[in-house]
Protein backbone atom coordinates (compact mmCIF):
# COMPACT_ATOMS: atom_id res chain seq x y z
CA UNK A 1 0.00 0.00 0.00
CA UNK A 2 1.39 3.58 -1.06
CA UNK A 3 1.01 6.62 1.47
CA UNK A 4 -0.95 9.25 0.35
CA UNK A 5 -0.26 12.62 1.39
CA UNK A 6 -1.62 16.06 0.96
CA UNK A 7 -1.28 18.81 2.31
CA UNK A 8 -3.94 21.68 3.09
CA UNK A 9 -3.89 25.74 3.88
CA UNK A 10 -6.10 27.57 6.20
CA UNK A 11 -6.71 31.33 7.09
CA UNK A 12 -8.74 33.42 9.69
CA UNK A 13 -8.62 36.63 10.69
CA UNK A 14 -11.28 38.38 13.57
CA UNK A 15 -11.44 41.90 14.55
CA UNK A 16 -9.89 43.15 18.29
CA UNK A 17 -13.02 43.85 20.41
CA UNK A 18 -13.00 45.28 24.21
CA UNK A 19 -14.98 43.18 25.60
CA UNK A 20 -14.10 39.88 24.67
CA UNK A 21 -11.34 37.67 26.09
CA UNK A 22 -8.28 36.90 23.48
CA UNK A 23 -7.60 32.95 23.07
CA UNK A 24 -5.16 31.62 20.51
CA UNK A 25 -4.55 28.07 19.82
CA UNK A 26 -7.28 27.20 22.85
CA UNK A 27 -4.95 29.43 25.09
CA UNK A 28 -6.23 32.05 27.16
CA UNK A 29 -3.67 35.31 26.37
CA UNK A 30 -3.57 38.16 28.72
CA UNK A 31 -4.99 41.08 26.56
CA UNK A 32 -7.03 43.97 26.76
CA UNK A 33 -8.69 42.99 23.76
CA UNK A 34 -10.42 39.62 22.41
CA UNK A 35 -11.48 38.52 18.27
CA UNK A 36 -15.10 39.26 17.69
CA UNK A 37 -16.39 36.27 16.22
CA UNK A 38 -19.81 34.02 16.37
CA UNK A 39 -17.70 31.38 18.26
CA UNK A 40 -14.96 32.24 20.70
CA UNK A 41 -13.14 33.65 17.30
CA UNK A 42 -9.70 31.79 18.15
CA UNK A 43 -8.07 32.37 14.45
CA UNK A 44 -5.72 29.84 15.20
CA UNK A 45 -7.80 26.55 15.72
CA UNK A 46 -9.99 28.25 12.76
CA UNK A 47 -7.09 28.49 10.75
CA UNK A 48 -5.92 25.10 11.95
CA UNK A 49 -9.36 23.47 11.51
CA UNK A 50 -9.72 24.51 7.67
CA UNK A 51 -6.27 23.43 6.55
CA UNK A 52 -7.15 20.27 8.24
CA UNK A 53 -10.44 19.98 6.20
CA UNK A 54 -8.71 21.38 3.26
CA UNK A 55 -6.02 19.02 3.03
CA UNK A 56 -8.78 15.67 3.44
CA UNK A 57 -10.95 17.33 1.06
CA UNK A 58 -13.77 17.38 4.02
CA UNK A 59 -14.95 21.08 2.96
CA UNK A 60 -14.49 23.88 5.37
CA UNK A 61 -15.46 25.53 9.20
CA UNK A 62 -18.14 27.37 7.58
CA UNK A 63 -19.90 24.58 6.03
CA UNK A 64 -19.56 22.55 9.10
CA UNK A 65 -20.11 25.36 11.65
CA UNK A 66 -22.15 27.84 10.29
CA UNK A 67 -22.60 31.14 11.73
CA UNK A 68 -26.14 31.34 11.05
CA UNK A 69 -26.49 28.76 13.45
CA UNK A 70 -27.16 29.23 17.04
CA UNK A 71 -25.91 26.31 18.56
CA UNK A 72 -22.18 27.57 17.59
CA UNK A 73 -22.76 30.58 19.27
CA UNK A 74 -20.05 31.52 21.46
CA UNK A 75 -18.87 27.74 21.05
CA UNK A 76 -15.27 26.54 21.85
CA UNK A 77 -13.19 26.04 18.98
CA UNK A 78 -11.28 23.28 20.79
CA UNK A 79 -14.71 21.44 20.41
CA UNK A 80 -14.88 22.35 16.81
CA UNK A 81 -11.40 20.82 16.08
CA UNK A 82 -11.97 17.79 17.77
CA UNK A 83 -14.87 17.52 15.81
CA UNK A 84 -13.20 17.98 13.19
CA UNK A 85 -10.13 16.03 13.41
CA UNK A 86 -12.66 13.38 14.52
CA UNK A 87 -13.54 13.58 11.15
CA UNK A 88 -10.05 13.39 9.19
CA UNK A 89 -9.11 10.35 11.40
CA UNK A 90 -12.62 8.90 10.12
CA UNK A 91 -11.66 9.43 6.23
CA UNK A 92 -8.25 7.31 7.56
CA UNK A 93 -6.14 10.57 7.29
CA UNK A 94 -3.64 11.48 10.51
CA UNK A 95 -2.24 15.01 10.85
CA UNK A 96 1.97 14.72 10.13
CA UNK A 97 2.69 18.38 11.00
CA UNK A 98 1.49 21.60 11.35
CA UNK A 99 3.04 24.94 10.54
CA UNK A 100 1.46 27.92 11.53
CA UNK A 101 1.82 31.92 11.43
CA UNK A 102 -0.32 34.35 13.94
CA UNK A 103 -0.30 38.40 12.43
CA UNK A 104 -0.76 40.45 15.38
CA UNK A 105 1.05 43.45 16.51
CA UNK A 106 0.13 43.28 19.17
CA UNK A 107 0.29 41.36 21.87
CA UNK A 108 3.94 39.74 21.92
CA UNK A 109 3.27 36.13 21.49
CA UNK A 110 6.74 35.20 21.81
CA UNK A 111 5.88 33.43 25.57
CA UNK A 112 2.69 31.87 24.03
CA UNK A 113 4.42 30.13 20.99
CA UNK A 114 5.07 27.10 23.26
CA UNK A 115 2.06 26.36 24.65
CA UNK A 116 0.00 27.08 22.01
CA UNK A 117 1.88 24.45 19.78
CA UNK A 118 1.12 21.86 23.15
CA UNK A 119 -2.78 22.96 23.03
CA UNK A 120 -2.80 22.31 19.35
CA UNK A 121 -1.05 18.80 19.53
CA UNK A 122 -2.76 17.84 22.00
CA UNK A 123 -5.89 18.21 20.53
CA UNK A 124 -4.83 16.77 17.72
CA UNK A 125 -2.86 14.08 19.29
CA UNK A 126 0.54 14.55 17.97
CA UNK A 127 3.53 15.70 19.40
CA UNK A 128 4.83 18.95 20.08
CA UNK A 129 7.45 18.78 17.76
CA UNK A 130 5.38 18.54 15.45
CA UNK A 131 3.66 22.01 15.62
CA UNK A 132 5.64 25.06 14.64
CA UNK A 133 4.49 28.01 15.58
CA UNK A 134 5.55 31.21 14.19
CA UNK A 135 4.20 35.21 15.31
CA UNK A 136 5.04 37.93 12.94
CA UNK A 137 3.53 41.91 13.01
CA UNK A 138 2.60 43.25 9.93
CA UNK A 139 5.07 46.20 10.89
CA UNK A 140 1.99 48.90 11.12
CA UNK A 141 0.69 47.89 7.67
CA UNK A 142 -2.85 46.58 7.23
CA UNK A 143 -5.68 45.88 9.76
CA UNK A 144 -3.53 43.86 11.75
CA UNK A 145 -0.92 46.15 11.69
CA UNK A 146 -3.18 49.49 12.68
CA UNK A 147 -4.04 46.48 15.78
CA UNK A 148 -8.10 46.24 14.33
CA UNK A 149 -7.48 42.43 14.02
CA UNK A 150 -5.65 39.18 14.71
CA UNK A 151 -5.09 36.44 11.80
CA UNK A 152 -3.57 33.34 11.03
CA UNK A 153 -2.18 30.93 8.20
CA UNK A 154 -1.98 27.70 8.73
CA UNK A 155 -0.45 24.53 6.66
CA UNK A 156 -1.39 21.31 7.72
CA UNK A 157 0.59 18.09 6.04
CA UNK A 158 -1.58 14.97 6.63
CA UNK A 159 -0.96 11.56 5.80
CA UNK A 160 -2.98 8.49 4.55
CA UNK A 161 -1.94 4.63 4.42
């Protein structure tokens, strides 16, 4: 039997709010600001969860998670991926790494690089070296760099076979 692998991309980006609490990668972030978003907005699972689906050819968050519907309102994106990866191990896929890039300007993620890439392999059960995390600014340039938002890109390899 051959291996198959692919490999998927996925993006979010949510707007800084006031009164909302900031989590990345299912970690809470000390912030006066949180992402505005019809679930917790955590661009990094989102961004995570639709390179996963991307990659298995399973669609994307939106189709699965509408925000039209109430019952993700406000919902926990760590629930959402493990639905979700749920689903890739079901199609006989397993994640092989993940590669990741939050834009923010601020805050300084540098502390938070760690254990977000131990939230995210744990809930995908993997290890932690195998989760890269990278934080870049936009250096003032763009929504994320005038601080309006947080995003993320994501590239998920995943393997089948």
């Amino acid at each position: 039997m051959t291996t198959q692998i692919r490999v998927g991309i996925g993006f979010d980006i949510h707007r800084l709010v006031s009164d909302r609490s900031l989590v990345l990668g299912g970690v809470p972030i000390a912030f006066d600001h949180g992402l505005l978003g019809h679930s917790d907005g955590d661009v990094v699972l989102h961004a995570v969860a639709d390179a996963l689906l991307g990659a298995t050819g399973l669609g994307d968050i939106g189709e699965l998670f509408p925000d039209t519907d109430d019952r993700y309102k406000d919902a926990d994106s760590r629930d959402l991926l493990k639905d979700i990866i749920g689903r890739v191990r079901a199609a006989g896929f397993a994640p092989g790494n993940v590669d990741l890039i939050i834009h923010a300007e601020k805050p300084n993620l540098s502390e938070q690089k760690t254990p977000i890439a131990q939230s995210i392999a744990a809930l995908l059960g993997m290890p932690t070296v195998d989760v890269n995390v990278k934080a870049k600014t936009n250096e003032g340039l763009g929504p994320v760099g005038n601080e309006h938002g947080i995003a993320c890109t994501a590239v998920v390899m995943v393997s089948k076979g």
